[in-house]
N, C-alpha and C. Protein backbone atom coordinates (compact mmCIF):
# COMPACT_ATOMS: atom_id res chain seq x y z
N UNK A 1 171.21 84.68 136.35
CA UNK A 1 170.58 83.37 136.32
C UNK A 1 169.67 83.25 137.54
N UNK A 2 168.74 82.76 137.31
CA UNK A 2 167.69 82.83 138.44
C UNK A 2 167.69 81.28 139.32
N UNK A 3 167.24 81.28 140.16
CA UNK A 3 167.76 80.71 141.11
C UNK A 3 166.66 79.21 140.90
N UNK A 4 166.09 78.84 139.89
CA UNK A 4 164.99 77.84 139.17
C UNK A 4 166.20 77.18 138.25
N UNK A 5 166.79 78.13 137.79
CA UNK A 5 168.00 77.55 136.62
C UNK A 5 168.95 77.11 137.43
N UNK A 6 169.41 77.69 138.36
CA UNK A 6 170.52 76.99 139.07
C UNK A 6 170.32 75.54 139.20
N UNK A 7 169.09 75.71 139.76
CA UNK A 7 168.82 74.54 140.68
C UNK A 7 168.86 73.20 140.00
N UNK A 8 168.14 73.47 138.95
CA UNK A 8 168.24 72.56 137.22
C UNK A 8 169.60 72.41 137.26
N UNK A 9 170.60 73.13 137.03
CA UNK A 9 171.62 73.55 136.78
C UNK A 9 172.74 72.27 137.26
N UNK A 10 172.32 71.96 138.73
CA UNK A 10 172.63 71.38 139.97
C UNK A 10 172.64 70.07 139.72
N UNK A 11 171.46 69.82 139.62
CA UNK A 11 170.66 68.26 139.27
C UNK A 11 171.47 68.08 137.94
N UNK A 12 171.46 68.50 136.56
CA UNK A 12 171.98 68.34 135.82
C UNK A 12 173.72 67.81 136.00
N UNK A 13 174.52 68.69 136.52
CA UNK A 13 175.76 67.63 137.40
C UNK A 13 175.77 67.15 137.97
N UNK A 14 174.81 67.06 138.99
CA UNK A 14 174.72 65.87 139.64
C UNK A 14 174.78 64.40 139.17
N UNK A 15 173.30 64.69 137.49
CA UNK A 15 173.51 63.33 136.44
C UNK A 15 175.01 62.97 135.81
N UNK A 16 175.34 63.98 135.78
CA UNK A 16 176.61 63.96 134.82
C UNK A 16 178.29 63.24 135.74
N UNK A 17 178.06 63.30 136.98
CA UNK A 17 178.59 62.77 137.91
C UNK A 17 178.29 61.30 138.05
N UNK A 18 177.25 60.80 137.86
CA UNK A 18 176.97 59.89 138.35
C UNK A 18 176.55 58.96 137.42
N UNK A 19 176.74 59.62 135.95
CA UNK A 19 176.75 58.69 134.96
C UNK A 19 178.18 58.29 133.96
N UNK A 20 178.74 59.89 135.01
CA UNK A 20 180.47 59.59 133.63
C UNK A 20 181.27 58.17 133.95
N UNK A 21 180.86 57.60 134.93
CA UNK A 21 181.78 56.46 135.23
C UNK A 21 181.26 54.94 134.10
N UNK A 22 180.11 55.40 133.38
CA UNK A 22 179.69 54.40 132.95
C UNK A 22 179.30 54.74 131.55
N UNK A 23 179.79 56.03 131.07
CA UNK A 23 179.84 56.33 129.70
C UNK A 23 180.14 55.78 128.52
N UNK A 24 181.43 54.62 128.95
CA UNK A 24 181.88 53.60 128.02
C UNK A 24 180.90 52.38 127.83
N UNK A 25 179.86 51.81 128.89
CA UNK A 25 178.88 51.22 128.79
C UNK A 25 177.67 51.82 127.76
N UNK A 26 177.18 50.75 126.74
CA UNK A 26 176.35 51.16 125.91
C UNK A 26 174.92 50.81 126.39
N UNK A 27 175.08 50.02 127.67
CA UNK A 27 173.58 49.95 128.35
C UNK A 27 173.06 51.05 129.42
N UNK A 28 174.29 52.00 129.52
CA UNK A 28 173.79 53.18 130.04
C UNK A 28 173.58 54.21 129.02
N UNK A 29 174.33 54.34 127.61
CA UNK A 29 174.04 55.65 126.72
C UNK A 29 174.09 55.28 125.77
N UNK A 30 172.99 54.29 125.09
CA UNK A 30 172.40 53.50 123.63
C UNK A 30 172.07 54.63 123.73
N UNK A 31 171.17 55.31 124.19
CA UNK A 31 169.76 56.39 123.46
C UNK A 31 170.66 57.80 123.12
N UNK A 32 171.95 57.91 123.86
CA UNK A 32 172.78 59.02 123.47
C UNK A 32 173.76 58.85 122.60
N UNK A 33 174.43 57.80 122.28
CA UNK A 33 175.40 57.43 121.39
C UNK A 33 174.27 57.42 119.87
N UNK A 34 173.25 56.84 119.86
CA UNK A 34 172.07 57.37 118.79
C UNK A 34 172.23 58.60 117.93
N UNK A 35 171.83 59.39 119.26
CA UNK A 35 171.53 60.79 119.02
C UNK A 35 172.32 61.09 118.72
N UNK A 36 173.58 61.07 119.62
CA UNK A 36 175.07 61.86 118.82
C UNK A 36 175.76 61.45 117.32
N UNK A 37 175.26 60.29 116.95
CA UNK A 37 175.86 59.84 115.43
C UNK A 37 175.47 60.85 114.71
N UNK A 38 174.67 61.41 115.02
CA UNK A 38 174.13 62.78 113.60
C UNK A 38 174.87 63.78 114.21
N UNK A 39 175.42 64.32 115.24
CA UNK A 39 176.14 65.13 115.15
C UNK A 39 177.56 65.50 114.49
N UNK A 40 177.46 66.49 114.50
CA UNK A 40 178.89 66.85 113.63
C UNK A 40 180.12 66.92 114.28
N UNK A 41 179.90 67.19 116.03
CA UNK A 41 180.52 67.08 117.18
C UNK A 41 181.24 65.53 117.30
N UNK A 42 180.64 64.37 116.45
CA UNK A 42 180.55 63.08 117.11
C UNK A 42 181.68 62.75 116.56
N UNK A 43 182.83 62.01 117.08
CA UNK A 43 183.95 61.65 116.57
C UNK A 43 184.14 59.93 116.85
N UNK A 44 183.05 59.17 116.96
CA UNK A 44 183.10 57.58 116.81
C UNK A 44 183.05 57.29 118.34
N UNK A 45 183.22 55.94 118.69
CA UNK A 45 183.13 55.13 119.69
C UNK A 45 183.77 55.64 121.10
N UNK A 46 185.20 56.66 120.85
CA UNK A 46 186.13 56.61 121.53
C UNK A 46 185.70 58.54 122.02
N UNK A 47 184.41 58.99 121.65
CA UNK A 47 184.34 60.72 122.02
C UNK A 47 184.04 60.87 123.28
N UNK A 48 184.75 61.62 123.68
CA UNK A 48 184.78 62.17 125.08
C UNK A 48 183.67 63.67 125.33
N UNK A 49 182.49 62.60 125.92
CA UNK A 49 181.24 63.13 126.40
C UNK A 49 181.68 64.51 127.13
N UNK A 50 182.69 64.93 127.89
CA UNK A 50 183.08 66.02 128.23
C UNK A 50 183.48 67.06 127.64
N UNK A 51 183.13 67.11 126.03
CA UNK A 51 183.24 68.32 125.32
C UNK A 51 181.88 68.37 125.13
N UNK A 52 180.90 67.82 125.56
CA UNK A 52 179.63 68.07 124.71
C UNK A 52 178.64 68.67 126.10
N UNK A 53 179.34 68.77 127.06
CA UNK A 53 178.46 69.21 128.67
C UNK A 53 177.85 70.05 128.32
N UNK A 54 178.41 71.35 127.72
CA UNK A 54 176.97 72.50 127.35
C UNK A 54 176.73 72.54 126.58
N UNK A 55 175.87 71.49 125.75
CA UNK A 55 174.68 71.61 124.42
C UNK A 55 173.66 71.01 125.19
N UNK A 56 172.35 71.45 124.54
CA UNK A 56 171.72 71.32 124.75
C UNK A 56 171.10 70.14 124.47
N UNK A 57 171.54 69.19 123.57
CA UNK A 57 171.15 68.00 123.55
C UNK A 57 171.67 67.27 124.93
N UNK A 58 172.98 67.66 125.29
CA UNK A 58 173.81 66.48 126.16
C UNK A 58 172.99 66.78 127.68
N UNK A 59 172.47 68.14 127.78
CA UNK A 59 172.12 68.72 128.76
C UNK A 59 170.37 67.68 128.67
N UNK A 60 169.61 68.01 127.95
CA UNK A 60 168.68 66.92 128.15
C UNK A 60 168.43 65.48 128.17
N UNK A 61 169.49 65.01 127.67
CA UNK A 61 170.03 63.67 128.08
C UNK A 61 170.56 63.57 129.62
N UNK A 62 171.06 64.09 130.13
CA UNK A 62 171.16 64.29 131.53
C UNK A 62 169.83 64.23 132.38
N UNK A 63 169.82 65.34 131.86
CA UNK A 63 167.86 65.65 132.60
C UNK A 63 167.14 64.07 132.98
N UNK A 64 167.22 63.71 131.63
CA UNK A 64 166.45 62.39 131.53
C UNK A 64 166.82 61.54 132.30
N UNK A 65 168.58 61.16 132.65
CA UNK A 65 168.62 60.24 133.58
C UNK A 65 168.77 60.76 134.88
N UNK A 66 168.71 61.98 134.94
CA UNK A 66 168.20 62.33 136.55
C UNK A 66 166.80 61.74 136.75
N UNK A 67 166.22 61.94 136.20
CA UNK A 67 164.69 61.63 136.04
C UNK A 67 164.63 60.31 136.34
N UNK A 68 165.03 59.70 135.39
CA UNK A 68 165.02 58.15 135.74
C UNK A 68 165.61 57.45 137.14
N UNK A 69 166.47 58.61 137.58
CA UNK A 69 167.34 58.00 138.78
C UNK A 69 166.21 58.17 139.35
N UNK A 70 165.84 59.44 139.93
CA UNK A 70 164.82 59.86 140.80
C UNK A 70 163.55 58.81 140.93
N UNK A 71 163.00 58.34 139.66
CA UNK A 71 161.85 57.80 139.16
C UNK A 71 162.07 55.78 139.95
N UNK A 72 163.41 55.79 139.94
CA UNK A 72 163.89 54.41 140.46
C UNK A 72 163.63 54.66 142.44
N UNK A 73 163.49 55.84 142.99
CA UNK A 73 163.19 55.52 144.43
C UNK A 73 161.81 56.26 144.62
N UNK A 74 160.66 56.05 143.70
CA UNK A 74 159.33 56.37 143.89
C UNK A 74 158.61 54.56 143.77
């Protein structure tokens, strides 16, 4: 793994840290509770976002609110 992916890698738990406390809130993950209803993974209201850490959907949903965090002190 090259050291560009890590770094992604990084930031990506970093989001995932700093959003699991508020996972049960639907004003932090409307746009992911969305997305996940079409999955086949999705088991209703009560799924525990911690089986879904390495897909690639859950992984760019992350991304995004790193982004947004970041985007909140510019």
């Amino acid at each position: 793994m090259n050291s560009e992916t890590e770094n992604v890698n990084k930031k990506i738990q970093e989001a995932w840290k700093h959003v699991k406390p508020y996972m049960d809130n639907e004003s932090t993950n409307g746009e992911l509770r969305e997305m996940c209803k079409i999955c086949e993974a999705w088991y209703g209201e009560e799924h525990n976002y911690e089986n879904c850490i390495n897909k690639p959907c859950f992984k760019f949903w992350l991304a995004y609110q790193y982004l947004l965090w970041l985007a909140s002190w510019e």
